[in-house]
PDB file of N, CA and C in Angstrom:
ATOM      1  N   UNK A   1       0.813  -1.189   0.000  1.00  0.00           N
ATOM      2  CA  UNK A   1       0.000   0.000   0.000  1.00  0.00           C
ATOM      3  C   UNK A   1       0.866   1.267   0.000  1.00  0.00           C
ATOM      4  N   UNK A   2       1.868   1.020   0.811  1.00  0.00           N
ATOM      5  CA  UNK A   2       3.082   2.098   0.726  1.00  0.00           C
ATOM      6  C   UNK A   2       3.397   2.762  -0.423  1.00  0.00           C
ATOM      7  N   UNK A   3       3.407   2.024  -1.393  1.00  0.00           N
ATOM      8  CA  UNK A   3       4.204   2.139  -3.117  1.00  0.00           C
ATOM      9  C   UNK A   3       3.388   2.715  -3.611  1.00  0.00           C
ATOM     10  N   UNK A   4       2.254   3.300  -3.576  1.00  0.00           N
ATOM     11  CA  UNK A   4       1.111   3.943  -4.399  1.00  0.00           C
ATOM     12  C   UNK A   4       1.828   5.766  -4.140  1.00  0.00           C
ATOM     13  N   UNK A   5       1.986   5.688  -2.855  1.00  0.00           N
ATOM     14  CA  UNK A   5       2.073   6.792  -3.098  1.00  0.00           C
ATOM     15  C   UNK A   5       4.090   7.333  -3.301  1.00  0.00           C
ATOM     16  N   UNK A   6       4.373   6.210  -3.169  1.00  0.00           N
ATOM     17  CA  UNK A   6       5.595   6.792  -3.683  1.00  0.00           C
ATOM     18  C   UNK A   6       5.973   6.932  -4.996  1.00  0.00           C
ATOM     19  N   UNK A   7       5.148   5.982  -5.501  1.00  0.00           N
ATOM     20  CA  UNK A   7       4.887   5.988  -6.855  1.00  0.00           C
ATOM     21  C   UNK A   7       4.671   7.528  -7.433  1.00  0.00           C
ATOM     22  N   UNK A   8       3.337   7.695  -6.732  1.00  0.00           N
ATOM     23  CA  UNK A   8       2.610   9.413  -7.327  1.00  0.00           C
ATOM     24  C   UNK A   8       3.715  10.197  -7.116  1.00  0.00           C
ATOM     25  N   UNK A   9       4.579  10.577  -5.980  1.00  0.00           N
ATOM     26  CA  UNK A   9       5.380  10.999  -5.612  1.00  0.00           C
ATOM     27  C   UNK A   9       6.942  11.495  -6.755  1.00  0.00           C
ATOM     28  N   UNK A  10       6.672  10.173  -7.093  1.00  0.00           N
ATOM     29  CA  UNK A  10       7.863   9.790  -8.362  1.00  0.00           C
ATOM     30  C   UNK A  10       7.348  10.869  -9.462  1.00  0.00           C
ATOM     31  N   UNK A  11       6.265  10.650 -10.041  1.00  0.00           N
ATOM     32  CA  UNK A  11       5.738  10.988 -11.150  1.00  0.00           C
ATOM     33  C   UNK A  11       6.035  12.403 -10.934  1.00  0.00           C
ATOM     34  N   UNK A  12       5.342  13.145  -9.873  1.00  0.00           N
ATOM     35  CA  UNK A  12       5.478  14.323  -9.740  1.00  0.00           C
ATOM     36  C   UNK A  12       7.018  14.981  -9.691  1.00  0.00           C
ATOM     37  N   UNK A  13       7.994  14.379  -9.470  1.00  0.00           N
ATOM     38  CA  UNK A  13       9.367  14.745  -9.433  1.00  0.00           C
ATOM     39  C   UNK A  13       9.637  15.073 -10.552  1.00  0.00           C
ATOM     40  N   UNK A  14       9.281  13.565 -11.235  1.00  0.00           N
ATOM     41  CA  UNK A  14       9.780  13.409 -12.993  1.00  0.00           C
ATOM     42  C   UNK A  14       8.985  14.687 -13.730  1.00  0.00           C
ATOM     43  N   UNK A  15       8.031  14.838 -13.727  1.00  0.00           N
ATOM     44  CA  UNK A  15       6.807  15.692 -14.721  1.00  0.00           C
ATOM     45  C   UNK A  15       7.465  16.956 -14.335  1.00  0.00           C
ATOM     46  N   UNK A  16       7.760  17.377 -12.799  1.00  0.00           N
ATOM     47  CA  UNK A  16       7.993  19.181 -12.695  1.00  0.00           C
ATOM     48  C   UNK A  16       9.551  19.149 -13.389  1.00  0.00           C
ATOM     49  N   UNK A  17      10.177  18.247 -13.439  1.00  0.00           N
ATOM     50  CA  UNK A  17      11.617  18.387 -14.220  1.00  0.00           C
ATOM     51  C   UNK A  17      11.475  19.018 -15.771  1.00  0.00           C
ATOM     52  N   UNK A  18      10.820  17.668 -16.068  1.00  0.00           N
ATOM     53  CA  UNK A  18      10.027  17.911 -17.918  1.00  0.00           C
ATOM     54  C   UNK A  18       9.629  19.401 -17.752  1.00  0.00           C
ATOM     55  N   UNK A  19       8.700  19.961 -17.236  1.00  0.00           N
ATOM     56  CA  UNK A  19       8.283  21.334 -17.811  1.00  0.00           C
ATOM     57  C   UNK A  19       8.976  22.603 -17.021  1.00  0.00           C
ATOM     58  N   UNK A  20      10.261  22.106 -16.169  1.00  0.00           N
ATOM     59  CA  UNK A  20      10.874  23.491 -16.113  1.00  0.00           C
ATOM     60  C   UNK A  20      12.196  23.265 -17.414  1.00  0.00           C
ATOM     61  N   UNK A  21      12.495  22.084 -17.721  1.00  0.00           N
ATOM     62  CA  UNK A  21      13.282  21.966 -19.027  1.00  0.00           C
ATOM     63  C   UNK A  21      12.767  22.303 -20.578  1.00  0.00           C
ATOM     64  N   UNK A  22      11.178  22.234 -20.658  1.00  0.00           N
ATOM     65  CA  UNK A  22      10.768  22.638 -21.806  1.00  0.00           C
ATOM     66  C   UNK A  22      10.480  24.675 -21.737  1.00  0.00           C
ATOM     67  N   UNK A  23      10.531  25.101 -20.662  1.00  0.00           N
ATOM     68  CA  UNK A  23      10.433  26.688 -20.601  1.00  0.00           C
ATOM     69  C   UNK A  23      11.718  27.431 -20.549  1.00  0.00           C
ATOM     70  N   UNK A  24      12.899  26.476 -20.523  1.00  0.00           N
ATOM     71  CA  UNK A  24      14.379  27.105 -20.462  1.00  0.00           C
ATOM     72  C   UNK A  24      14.450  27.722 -21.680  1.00  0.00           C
ATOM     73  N   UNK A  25      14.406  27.613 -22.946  1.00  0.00           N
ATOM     74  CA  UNK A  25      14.720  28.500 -23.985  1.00  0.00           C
ATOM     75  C   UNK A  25      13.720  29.345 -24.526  1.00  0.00           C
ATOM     76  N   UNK A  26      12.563  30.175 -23.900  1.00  0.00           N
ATOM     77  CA  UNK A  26      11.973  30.487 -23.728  1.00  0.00           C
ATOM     78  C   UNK A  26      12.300  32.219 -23.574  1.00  0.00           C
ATOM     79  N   UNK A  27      11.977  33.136 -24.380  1.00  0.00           N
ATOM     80  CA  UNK A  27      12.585  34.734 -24.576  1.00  0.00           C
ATOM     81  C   UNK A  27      11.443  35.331 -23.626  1.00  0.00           C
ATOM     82  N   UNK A  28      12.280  36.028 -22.600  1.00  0.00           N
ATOM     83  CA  UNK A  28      10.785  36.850 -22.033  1.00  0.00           C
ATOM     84  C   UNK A  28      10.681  38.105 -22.998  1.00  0.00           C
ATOM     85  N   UNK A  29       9.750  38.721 -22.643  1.00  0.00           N
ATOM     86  CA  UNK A  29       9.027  40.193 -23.418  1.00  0.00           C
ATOM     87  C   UNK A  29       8.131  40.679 -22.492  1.00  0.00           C
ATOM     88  N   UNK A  30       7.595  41.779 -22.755  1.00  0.00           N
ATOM     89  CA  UNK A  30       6.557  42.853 -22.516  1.00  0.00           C
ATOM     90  C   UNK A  30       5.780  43.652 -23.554  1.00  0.00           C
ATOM     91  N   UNK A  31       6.552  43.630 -24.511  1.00  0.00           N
ATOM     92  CA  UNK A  31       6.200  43.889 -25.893  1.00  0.00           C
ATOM     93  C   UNK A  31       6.671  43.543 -26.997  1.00  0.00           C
ATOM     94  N   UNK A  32       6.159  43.619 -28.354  1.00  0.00           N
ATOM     95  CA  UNK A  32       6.020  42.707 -29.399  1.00  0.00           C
ATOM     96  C   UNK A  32       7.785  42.735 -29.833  1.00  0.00           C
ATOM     97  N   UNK A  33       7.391  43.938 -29.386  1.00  0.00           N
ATOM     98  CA  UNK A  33       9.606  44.846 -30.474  1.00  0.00           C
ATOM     99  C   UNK A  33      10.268  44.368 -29.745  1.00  0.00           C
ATOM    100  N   UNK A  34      10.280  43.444 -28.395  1.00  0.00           N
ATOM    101  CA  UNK A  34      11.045  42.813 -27.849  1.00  0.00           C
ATOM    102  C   UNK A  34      11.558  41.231 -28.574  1.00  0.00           C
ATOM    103  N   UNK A  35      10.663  40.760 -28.909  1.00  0.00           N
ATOM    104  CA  UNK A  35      11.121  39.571 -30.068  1.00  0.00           C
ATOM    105  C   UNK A  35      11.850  39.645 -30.901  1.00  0.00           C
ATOM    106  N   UNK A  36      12.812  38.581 -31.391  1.00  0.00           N
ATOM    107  CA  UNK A  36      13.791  38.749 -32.501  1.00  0.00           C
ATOM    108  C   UNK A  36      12.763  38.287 -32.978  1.00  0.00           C
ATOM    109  N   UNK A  37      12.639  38.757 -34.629  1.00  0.00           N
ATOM    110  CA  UNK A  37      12.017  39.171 -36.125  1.00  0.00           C
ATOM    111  C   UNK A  37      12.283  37.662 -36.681  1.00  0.00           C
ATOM    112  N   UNK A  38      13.830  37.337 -36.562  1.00  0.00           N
ATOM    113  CA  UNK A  38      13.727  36.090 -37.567  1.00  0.00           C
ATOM    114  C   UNK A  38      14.053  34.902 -36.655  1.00  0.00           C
ATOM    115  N   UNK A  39      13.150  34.719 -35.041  1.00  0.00           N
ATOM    116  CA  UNK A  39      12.786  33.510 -34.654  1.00  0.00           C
ATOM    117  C   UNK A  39      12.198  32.247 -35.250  1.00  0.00           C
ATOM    118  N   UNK A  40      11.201  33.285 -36.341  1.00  0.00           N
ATOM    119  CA  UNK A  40      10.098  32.048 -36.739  1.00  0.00           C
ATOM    120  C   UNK A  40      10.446  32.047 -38.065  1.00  0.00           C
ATOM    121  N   UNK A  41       9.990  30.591 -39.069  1.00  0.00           N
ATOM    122  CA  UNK A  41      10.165  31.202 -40.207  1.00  0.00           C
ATOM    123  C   UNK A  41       8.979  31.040 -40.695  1.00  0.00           C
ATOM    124  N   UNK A  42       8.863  31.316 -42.017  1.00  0.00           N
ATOM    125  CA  UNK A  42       7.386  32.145 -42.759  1.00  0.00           C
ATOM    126  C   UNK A  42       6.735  30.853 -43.292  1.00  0.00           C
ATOM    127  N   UNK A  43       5.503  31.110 -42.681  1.00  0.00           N
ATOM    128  CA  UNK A  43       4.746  32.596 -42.714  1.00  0.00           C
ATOM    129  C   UNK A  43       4.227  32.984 -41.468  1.00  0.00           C
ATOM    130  N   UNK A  44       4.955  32.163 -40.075  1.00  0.00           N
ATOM    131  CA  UNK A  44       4.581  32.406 -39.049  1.00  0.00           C
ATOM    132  C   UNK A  44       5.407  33.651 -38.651  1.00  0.00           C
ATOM    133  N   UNK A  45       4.752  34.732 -37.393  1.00  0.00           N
ATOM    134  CA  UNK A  45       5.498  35.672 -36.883  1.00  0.00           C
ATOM    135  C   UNK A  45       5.591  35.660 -35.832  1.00  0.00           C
ATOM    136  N   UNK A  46       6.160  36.474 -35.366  1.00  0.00           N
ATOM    137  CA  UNK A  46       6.505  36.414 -33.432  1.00  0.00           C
ATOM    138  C   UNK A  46       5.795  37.527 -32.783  1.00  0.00           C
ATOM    139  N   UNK A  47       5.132  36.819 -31.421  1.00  0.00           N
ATOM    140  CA  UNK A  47       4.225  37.616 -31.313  1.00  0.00           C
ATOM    141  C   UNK A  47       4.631  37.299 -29.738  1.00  0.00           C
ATOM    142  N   UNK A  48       4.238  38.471 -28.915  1.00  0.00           N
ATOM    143  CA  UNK A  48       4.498  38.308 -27.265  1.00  0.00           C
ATOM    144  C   UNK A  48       3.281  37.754 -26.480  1.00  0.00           C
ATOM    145  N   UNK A  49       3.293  36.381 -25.947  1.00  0.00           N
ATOM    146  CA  UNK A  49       1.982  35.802 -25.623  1.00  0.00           C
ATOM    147  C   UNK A  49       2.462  35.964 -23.970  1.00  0.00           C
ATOM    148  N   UNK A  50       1.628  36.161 -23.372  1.00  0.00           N
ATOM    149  CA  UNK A  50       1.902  36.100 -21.729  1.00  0.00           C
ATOM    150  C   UNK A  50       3.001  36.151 -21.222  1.00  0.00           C
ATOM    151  N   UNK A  51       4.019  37.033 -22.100  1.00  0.00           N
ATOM    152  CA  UNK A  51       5.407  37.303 -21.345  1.00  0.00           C
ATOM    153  C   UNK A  51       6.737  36.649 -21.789  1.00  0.00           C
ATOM    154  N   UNK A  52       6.345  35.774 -23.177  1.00  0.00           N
ATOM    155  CA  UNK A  52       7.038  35.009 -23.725  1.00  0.00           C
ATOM    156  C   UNK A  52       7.169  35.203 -25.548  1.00  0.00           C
ATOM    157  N   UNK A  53       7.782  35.636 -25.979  1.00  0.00           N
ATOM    158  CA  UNK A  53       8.063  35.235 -27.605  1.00  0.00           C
ATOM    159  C   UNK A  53       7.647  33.744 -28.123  1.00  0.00           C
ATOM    160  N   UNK A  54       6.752  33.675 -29.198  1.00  0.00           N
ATOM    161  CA  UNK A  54       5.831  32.868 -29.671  1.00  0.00           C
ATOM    162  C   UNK A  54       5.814  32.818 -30.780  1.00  0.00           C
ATOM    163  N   UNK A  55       6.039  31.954 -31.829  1.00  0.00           N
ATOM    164  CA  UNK A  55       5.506  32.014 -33.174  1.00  0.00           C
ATOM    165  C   UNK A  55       4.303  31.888 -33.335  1.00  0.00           C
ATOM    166  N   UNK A  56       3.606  32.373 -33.608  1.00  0.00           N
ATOM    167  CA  UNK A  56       2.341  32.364 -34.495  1.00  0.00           C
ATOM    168  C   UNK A  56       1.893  32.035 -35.807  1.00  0.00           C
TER     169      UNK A  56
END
C-alpha cells in the first residue's frame, strides 16, 4: 500500500523536471519589439503571448 504513493510521488518529481526543461529557452518580453524578427520562419510571426516570444 506504501508504493502507491511513492509511486505518485515519483511521477510528480519526474513531470515538474520535464516542464521546467521545456520553458528554459523560452525569450521573455513585454512587448512585441522585444522579439527577434527572424525567430520564426514564414509565414509564421513572433508575437508576445503572456510574457514570452511565440511564433504564431
Amino acid at each position: 500500500m506504501a508504493q502507491i504513493p511513492y509511486m505518485f510521488y515519483t511521477f510528480i518529481i519526474i513531470f515538474s523536471v520535464f516542464f521546467v526543461t521545456t520553458k528554459s529557452d523560452s525569450i521573455l518580453c513585454t512587448t512585441h519589439a522585444q522579439c527577434p524578427g527572424d525567430m520564426c520562419e514564414l509565414p509564421q510571426f513572433v508575437w508576445c503571448v503572456v510574457g514570452f516570444c511565440e511564433c504564431i
